[in-house]
Protein backbone atom coordinates (compact mmCIF):
# COMPACT_ATOMS: atom_id res chain seq x y z
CA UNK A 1 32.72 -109.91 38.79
CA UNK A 2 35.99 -110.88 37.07
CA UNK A 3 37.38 -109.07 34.37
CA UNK A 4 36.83 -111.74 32.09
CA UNK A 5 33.22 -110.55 31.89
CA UNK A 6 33.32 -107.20 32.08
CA UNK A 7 32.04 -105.88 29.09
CA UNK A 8 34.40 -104.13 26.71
CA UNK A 9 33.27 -100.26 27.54
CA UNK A 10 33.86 -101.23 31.13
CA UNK A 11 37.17 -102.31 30.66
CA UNK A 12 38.19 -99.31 28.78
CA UNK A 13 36.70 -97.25 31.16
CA UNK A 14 39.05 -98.63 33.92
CA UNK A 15 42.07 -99.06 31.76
CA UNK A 16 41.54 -95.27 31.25
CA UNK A 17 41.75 -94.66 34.74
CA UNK A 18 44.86 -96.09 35.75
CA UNK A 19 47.84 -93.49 36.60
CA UNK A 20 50.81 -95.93 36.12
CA UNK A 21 52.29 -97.13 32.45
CA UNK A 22 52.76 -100.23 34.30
CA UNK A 23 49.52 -101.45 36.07
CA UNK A 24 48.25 -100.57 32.09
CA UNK A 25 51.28 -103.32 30.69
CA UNK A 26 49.77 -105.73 33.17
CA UNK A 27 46.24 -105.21 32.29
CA UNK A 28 47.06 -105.83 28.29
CA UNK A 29 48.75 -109.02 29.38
CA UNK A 30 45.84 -110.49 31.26
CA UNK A 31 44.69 -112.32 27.96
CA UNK A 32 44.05 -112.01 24.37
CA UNK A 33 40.74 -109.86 24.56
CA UNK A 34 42.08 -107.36 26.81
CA UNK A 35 45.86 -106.96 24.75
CA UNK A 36 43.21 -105.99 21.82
CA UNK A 37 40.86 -103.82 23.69
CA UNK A 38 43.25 -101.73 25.78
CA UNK A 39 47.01 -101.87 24.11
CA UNK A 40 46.50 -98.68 21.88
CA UNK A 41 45.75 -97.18 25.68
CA UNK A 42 48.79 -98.14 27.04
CA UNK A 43 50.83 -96.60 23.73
CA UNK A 44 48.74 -93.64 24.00
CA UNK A 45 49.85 -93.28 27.88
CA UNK A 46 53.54 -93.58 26.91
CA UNK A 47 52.94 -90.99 24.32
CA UNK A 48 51.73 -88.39 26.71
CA UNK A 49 53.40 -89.35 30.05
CA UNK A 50 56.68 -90.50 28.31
CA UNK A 51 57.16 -88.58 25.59
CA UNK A 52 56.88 -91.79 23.91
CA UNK A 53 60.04 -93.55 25.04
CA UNK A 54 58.92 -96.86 24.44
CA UNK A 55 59.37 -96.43 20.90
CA UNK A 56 63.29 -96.64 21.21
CA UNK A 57 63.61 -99.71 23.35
CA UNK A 58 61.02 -101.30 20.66
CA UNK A 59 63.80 -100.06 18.43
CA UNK A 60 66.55 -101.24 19.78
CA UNK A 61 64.99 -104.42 20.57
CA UNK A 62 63.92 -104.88 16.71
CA UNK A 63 59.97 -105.43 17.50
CA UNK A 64 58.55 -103.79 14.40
CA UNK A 65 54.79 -104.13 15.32
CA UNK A 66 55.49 -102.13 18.57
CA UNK A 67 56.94 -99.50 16.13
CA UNK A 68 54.47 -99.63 13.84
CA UNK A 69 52.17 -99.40 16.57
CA UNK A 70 53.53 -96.27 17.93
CA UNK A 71 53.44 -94.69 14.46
CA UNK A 72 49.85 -95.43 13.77
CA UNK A 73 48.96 -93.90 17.89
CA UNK A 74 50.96 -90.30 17.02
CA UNK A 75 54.71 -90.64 17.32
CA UNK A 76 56.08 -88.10 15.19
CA UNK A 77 58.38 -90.52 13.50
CA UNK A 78 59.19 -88.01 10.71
CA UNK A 79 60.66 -85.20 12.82
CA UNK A 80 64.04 -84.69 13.38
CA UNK A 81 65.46 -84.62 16.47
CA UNK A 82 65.68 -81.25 18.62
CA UNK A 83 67.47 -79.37 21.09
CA UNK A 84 65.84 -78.69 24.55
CA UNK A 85 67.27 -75.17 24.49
CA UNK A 86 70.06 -73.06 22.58
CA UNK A 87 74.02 -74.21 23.60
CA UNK A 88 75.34 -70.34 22.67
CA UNK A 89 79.39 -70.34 22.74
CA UNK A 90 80.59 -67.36 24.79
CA UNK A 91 83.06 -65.64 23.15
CA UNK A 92 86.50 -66.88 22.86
CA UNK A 93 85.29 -70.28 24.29
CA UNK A 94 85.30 -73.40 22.27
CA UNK A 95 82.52 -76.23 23.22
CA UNK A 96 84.75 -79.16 23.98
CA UNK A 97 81.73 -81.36 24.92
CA UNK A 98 78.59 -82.46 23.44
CA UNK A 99 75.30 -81.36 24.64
CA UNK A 100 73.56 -83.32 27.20
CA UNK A 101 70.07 -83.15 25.26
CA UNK A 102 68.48 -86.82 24.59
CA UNK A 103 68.55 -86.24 20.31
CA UNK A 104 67.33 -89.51 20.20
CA UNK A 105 64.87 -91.25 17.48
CA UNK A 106 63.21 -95.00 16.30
CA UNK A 107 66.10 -94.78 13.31
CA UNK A 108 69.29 -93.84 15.04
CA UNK A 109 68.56 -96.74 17.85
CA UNK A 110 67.42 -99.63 14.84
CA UNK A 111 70.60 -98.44 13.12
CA UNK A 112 73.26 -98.83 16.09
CA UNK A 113 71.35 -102.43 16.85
CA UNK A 114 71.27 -103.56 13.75
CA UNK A 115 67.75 -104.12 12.50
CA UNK A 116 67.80 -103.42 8.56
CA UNK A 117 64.09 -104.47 8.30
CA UNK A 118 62.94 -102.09 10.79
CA UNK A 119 65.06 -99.62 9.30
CA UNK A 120 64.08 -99.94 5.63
CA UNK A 121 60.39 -99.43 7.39
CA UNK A 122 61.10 -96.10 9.24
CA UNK A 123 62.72 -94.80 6.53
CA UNK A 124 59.22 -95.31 4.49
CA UNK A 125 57.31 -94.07 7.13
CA UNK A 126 59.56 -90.73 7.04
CA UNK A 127 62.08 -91.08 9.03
CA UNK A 128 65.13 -89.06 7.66
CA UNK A 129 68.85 -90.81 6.94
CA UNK A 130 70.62 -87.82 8.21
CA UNK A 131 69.34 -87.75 11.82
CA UNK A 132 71.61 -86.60 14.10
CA UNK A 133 72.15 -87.30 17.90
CA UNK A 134 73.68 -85.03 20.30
CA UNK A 135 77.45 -86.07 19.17
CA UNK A 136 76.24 -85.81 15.40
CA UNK A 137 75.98 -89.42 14.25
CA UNK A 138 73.59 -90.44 11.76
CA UNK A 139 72.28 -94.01 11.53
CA UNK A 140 75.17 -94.49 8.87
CA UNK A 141 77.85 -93.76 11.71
CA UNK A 142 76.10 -96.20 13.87
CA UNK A 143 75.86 -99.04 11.42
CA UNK A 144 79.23 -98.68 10.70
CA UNK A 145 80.78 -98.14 13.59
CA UNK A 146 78.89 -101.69 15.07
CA UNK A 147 79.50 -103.44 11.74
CA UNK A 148 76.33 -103.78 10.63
CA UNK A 149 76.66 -104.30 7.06
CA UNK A 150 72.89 -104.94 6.35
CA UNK A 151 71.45 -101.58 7.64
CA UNK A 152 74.32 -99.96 5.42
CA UNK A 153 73.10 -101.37 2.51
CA UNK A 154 69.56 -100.31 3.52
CA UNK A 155 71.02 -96.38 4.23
CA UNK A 156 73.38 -96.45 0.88
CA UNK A 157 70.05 -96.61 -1.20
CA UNK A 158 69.12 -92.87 0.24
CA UNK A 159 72.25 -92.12 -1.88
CA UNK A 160 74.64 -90.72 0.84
CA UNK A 161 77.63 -87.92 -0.44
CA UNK A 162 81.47 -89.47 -0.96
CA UNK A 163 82.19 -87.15 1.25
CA UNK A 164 80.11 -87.69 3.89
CA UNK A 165 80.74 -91.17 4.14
CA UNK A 166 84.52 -90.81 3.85
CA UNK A 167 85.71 -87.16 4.71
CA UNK A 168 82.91 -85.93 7.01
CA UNK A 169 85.31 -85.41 10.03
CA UNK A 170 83.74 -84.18 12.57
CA UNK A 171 85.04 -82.49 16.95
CA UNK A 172 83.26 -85.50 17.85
CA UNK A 173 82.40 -87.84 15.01
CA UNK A 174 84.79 -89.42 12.53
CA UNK A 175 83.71 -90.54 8.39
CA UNK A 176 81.34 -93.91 8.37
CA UNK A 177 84.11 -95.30 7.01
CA UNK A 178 86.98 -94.88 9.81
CA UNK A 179 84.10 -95.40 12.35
CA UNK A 180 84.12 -98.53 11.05
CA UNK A 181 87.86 -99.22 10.44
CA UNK A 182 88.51 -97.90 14.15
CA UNK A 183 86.41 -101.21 15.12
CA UNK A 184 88.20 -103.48 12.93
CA UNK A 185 85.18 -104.06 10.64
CA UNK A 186 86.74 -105.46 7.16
CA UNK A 187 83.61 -106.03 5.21
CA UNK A 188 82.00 -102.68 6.12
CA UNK A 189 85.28 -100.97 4.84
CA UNK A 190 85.57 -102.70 1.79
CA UNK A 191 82.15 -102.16 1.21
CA UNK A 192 81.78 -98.49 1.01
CA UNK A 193 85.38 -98.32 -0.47
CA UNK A 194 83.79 -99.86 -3.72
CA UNK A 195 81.42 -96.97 -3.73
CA UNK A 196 84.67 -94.35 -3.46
CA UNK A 197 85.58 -92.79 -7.10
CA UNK A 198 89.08 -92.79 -5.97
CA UNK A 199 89.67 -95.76 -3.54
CA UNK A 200 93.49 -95.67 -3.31
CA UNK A 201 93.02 -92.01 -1.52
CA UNK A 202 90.27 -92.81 0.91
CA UNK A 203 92.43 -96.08 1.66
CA UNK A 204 94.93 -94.38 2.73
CA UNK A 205 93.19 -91.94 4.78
CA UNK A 206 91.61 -94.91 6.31
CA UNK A 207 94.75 -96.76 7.08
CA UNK A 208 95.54 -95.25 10.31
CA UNK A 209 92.58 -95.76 11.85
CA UNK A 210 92.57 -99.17 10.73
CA UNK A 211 95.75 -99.75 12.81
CA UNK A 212 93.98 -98.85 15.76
CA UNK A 213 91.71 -101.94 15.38
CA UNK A 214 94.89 -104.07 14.97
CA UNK A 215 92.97 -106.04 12.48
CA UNK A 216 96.25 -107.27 9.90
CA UNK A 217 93.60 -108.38 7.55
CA UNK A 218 91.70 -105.14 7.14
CA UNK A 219 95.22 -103.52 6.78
CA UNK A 220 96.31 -105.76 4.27
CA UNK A 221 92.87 -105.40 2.82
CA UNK A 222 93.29 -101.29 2.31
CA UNK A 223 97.05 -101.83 1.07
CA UNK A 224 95.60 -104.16 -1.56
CA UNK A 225 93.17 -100.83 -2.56
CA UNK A 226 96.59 -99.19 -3.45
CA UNK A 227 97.00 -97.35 0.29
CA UNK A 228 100.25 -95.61 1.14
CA UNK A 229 101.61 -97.45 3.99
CA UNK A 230 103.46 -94.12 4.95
CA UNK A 231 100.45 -92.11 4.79
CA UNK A 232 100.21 -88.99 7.39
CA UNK A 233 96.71 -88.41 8.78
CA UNK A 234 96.78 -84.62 10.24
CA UNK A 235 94.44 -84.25 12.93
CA UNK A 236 91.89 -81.18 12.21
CA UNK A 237 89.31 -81.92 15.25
CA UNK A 238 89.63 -81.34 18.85
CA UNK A 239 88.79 -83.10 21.29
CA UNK A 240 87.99 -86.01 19.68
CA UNK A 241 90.77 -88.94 20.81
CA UNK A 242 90.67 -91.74 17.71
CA UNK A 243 94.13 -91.72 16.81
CA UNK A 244 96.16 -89.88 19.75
CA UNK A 245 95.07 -89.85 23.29
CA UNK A 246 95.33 -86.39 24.19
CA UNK A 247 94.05 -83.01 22.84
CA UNK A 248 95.96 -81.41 19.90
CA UNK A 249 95.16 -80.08 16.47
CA UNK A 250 97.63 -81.13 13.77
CA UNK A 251 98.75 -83.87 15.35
CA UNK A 252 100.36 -86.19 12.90
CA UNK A 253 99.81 -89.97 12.51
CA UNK A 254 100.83 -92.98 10.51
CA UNK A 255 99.61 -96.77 10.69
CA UNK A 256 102.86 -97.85 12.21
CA UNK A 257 102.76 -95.64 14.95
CA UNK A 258 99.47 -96.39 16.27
CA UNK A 259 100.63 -99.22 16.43
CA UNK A 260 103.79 -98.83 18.00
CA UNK A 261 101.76 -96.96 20.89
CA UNK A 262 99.01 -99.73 20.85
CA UNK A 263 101.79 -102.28 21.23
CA UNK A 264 100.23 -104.49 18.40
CA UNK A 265 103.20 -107.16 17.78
CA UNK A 266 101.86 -108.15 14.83
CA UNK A 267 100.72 -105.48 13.20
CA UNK A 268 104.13 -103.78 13.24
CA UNK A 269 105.65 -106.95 12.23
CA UNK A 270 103.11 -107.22 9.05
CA UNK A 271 103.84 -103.04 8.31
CA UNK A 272 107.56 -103.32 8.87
CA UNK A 273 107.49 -106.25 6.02
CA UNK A 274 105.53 -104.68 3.65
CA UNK A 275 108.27 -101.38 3.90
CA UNK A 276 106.62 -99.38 6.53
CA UNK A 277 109.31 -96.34 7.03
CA UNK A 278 110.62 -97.07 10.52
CA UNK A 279 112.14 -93.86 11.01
CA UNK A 280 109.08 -91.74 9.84
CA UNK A 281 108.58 -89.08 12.14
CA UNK A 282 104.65 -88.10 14.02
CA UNK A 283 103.44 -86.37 16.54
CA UNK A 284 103.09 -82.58 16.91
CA UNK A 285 105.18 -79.57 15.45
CA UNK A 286 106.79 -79.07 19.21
CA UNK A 287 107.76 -82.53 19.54
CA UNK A 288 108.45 -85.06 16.59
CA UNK A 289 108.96 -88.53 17.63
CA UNK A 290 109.35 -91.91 15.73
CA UNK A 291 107.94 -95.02 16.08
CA UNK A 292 110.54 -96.30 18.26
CA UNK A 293 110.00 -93.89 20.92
CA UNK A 294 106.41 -94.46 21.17
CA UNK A 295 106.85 -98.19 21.53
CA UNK A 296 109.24 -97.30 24.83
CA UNK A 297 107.52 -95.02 26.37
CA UNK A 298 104.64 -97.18 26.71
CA UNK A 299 106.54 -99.87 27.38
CA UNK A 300 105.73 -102.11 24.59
CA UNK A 301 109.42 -104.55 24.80
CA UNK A 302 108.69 -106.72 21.75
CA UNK A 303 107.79 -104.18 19.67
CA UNK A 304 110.82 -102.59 20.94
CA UNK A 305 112.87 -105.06 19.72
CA UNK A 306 111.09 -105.47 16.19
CA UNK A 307 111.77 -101.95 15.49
CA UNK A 308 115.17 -102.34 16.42
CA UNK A 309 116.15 -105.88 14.12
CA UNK A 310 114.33 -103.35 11.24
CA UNK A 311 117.03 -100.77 11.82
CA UNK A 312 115.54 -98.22 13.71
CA UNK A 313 118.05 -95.96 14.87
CA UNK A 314 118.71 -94.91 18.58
CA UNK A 315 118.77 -91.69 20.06
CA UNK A 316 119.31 -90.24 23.37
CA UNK A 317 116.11 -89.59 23.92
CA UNK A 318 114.93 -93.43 23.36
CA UNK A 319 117.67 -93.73 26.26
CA UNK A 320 116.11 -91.60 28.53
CA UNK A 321 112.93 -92.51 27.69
CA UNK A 322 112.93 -96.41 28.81
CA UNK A 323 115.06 -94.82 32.10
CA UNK A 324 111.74 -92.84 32.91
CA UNK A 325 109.91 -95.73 32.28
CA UNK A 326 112.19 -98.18 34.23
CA UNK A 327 112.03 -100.40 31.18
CA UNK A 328 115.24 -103.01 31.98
CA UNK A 329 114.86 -104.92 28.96
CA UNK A 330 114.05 -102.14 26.38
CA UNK A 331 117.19 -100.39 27.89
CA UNK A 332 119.80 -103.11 27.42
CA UNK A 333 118.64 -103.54 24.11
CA UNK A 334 118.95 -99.65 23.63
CA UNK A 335 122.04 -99.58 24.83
CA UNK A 336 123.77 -102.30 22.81
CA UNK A 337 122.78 -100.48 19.89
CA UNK A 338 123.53 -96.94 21.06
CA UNK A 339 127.06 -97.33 23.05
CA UNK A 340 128.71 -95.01 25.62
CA UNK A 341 130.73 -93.09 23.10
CA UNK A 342 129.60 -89.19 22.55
CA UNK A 343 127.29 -89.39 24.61
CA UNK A 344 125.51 -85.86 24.98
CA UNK A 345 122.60 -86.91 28.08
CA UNK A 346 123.65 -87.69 31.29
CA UNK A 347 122.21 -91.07 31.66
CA UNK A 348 122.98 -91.44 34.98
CA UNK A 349 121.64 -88.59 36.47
CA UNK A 350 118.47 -89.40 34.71
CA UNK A 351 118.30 -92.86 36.47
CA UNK A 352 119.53 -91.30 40.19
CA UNK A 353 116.35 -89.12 39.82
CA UNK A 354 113.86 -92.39 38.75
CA UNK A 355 114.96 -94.05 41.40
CA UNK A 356 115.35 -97.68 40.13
CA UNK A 357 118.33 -99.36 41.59
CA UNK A 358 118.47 -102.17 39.24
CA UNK A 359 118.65 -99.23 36.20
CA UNK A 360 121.41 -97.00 37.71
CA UNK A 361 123.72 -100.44 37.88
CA UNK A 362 122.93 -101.50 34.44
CA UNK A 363 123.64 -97.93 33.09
CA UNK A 364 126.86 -98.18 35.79
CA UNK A 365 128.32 -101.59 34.48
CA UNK A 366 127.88 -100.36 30.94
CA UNK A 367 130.48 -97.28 31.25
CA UNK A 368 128.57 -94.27 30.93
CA UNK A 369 130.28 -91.41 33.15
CA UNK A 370 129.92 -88.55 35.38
CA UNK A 371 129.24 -89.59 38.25
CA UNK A 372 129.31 -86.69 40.05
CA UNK A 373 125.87 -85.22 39.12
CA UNK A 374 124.49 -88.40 39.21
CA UNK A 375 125.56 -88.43 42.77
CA UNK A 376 124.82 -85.12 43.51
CA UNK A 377 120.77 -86.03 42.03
CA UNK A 378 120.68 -88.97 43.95
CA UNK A 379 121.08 -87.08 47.47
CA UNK A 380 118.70 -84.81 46.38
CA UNK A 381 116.11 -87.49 45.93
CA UNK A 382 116.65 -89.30 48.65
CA UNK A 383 117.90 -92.39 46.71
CA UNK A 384 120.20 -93.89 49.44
CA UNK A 385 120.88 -96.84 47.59
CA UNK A 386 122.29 -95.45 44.59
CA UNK A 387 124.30 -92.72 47.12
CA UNK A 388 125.93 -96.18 48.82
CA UNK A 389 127.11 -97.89 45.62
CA UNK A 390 128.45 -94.50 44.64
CA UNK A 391 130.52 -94.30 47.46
CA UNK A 392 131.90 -98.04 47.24
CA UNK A 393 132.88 -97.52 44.20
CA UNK A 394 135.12 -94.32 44.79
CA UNK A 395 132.91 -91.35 44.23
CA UNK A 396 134.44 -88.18 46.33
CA UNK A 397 132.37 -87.82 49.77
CA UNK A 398 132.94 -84.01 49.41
CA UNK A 399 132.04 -83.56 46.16
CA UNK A 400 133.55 -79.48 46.49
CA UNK A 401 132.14 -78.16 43.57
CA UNK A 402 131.81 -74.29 42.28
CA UNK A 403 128.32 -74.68 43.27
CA UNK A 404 127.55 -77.04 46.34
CA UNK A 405 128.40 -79.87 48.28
CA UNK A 406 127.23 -83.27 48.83
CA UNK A 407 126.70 -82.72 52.54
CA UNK A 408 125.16 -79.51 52.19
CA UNK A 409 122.91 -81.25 49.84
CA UNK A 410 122.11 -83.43 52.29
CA UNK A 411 121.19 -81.30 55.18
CA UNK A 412 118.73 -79.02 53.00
CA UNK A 413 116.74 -81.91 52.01
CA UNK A 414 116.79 -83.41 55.81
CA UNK A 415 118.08 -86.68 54.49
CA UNK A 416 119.37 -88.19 57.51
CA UNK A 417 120.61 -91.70 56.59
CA UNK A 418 122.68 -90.12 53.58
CA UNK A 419 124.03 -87.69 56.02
CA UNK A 420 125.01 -90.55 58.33
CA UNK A 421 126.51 -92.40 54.99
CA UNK A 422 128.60 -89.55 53.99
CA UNK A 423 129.86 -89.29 57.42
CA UNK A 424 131.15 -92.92 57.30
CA UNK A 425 132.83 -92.50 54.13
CA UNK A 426 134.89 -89.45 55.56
CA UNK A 427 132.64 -86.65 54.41
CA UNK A 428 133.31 -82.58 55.29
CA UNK A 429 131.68 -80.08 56.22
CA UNK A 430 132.11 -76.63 55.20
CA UNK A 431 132.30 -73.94 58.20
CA UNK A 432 129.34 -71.68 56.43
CA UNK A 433 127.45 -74.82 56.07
CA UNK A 434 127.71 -76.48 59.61
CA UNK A 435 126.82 -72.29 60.82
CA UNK A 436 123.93 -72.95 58.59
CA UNK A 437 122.85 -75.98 59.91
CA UNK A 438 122.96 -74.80 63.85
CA UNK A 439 121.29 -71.84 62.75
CA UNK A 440 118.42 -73.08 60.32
CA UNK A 441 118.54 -76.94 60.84
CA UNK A 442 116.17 -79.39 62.71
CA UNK A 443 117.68 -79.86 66.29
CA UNK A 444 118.42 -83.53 64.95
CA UNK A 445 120.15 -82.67 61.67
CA UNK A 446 122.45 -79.69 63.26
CA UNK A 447 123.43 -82.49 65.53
CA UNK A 448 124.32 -84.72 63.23
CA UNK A 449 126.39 -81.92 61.15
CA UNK A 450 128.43 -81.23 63.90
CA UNK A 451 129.83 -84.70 63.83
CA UNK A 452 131.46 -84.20 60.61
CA UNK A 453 134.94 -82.85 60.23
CA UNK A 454 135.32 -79.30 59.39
CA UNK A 455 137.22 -77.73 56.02
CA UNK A 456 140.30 -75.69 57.51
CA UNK A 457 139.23 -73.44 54.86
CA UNK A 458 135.95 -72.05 53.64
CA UNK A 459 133.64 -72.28 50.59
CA UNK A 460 134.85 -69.35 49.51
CA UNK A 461 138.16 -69.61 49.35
CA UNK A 462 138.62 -73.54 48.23
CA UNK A 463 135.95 -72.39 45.31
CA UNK A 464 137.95 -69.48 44.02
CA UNK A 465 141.12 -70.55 42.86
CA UNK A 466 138.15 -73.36 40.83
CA UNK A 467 137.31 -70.21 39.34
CA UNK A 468 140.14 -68.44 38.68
CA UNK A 469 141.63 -71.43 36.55
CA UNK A 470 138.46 -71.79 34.76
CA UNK A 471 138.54 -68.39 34.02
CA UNK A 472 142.38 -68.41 32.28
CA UNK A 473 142.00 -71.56 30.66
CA UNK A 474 142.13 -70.86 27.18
């Protein structure tokens, strides 16, 4: 007998029987009469088996009768979301992460898709606005955070707090409002900004977090709303990572630089002309740093060099920063501006240590002195390259200083081909340090020490007179 003309009891009877939710999904979809007989069945079995899952995808997907169909078969639509157990902090111990429990319900998922109808409905059928998941966000924070102007409408007639929707910083949740300006989204922002008593204020506080978006027209949007272009936005929260990518408490940022660090051309182009203070200091109480720096050390050139035609000043740090970086262009232009003269960092022993060739002879050709250390770093690291152009260009193979020696510097770090240069360009060896090679040496590097020429007198007694003048020099 088909199932066609089985009678209705019978079919029940066997849809009741089945163990899997998805033999019962292919029964319903056999034809018309059996969707109507059996489909409260198959809702019934996701209730029990599930825990009613199906209700969020239905939610997410927008299908309201699947929703409503849940609601009418038992799904506690009304109840907020739960813990599966207690999250206790030991003592002394701050919870950096969220909880892994599912807080998940019809209203939050609607919200973050987008489906205002569906929404409006759940909130009728007692759904609350304030339902949290397990990183705190409400349906507002979803809605805003994905744009969705509609559903915010739909949530602003539960009459939401000015502070929630513009202060409510949370460790892992930010305002509705910066939620949405993080993602660029103008209309949402203006929107609930005509809802703030005071929207000057809340434009400001939004106005870093807009930058991150690099949206110029929401920026200009919130500078029109009276927002302080300068404004400092002190980071309360850990760990959460909106504005700075790392995790500090009273951390300090400013529109233009997030986007100095985001590298957003534009952006600082549009804040710069509208009297963004280029030499504003952020960042954290231990280390203050301007817009400028941020834009070299991640590299950002053209940003760089806006920053730089606004009068930005230079620093050594800047300096030293694009030599860590290996930024070529970033440095010339650094450099022009800067000049050799008083220079407190030395600039070359920064670049011997990075490595890069191509920055040691820019840094070289442009003046800046003591070579010395520079070539003292460079054997330390291994950097034959720079050790070479050292030497061709005069640089004192012996290098007897108070302290060490370029071929003792050498043998300790087992740098054969710098040993083998320093030996072509006349090096000597001091009599402790050849003893010192036999005796602690590789077979292959005592060798090689006992190839170069020996000091008639020791360390000791070249270095002392060194001292001895140092010490009467007035």
């Amino acid at each position: 007998m088909s199932m066609s003309a089985a009678s209705n009891e019978v079919i029940i009877l066997i849809a009741q029987q089945l163990q899997s939710q998805a033999d019962l999904a292919a029964l319903v979809q056999v034809n018309c009469r059996l969707n109507h007989l059996i489909k409260h069945i198959l809702y019934q079995y996701n209730l029990q088996q599930r825990n009613g899952d199906g209700i969020l995808q239905a939610a997410r997907l927008g299908l309201t009768p699947a929703v409503v169909q849940f609601i009418k078969e038992g799904y506690p639509v009304e109840d907020r979301p739960i813990h599966a157990e207690e999250h206790p902090a030991r003592p002394g111990f701050l919870r950096w992460d969220p909880c892994s429990c599912r807080l998940e319900q019809p209203i939050l998922c609607a919200a973050e898709y987008g489906h205002s109808e569906l929404v409006k409905y759940l909130l009728r059928a007692g759904s609350g606005p304030d339902f949290e998941n397990n990183l705190g966000e409400t349906p507002m924070h979803l809605a805003a955070k994905n744009g969705f102007l509609s559903v915010i409408k739909v949530l602003l007639e539960k009459g939401y707090t000015i502070p929630f929707l513009m202060d409510n910083d949370t460790k892992f949740t930010l305002a509705p409002i910066k939620e949405a300006a993080l993602k660029g989204h103008t209309h949402v922002v203006e929107h609930l900004l005509s809802y703030a008593p005071s929207p000057r204020d809340y434009a400001s506080s939004t106005l870093p977090f807009a930058a991150i978006s690099g949206n110029i027209a929401l920026v200009s949007m919130l500078l029109d709303h009276g927002a302080d272009i300068n404004y400092k936005y002190i980071e309360r929260h850990a760990p959460r990572m909106a504005l700075y990518p790392h995790d500090e408490r009273g951390h300090v940022s400013t529109a233009l630089s997030v986007a100095a660090r985001l590298g957003h051309l534009d952006l600082v182009t549009f804040l710069l002309a509208n009297d963004s203070d280029v030499e504003v200091t952020t960042g954290a109480s231990s280390l203050w740093e301007t817009a400028l720096y941020l834009a070299i050390a991640k590299g950002h050139e053209e940003v760089v060099e806006v920053l730089l035609a606004h009068g930005a000043d230079v620093e050594g740090g800047h300096i030293s920063a694009a030599i860590e970086q290996r930024n070529k262009k970033s440095l010339e232009m650094l450099i022009t501006k800067y000049g050799t003269e008083n220079c407190q960092t030395n600039f070359l022993e920064l670049a011997a240590e990075a490595g890069d060739m191509e920055i040691f002879q820019i840094l070289f050709d442009k003046g800046f002195e003591d070579q010395e250390r520079a070539f003292l770093k460079a054997i330390e690291c291994g950097q034959e390259e720079i050790v070479a152009l050292l030497l061709s260009r005069g640089t004192d193979p012996d290098l007897p200083t108070i302290r060490e020696c370029a071929i003792g510097k050498a043998i300790v770090h087992r740098n054969v081909g710098i040993m083998e240069l320093l030996l072509c360009h006349g090096a000597h060896i001091y009599p402790e340090t050849l003893r010192g090679a036999k005796t602690f040496a590789p077979g292959h590097i005592a060798k090689l020490a006992e190839q170069f020429p020996v000091h008639s007198l020791g360390k000791k007694a070249i270095q002392n007179p060194l001292v001895i003048c140092i010490a009467v020099v007035p």
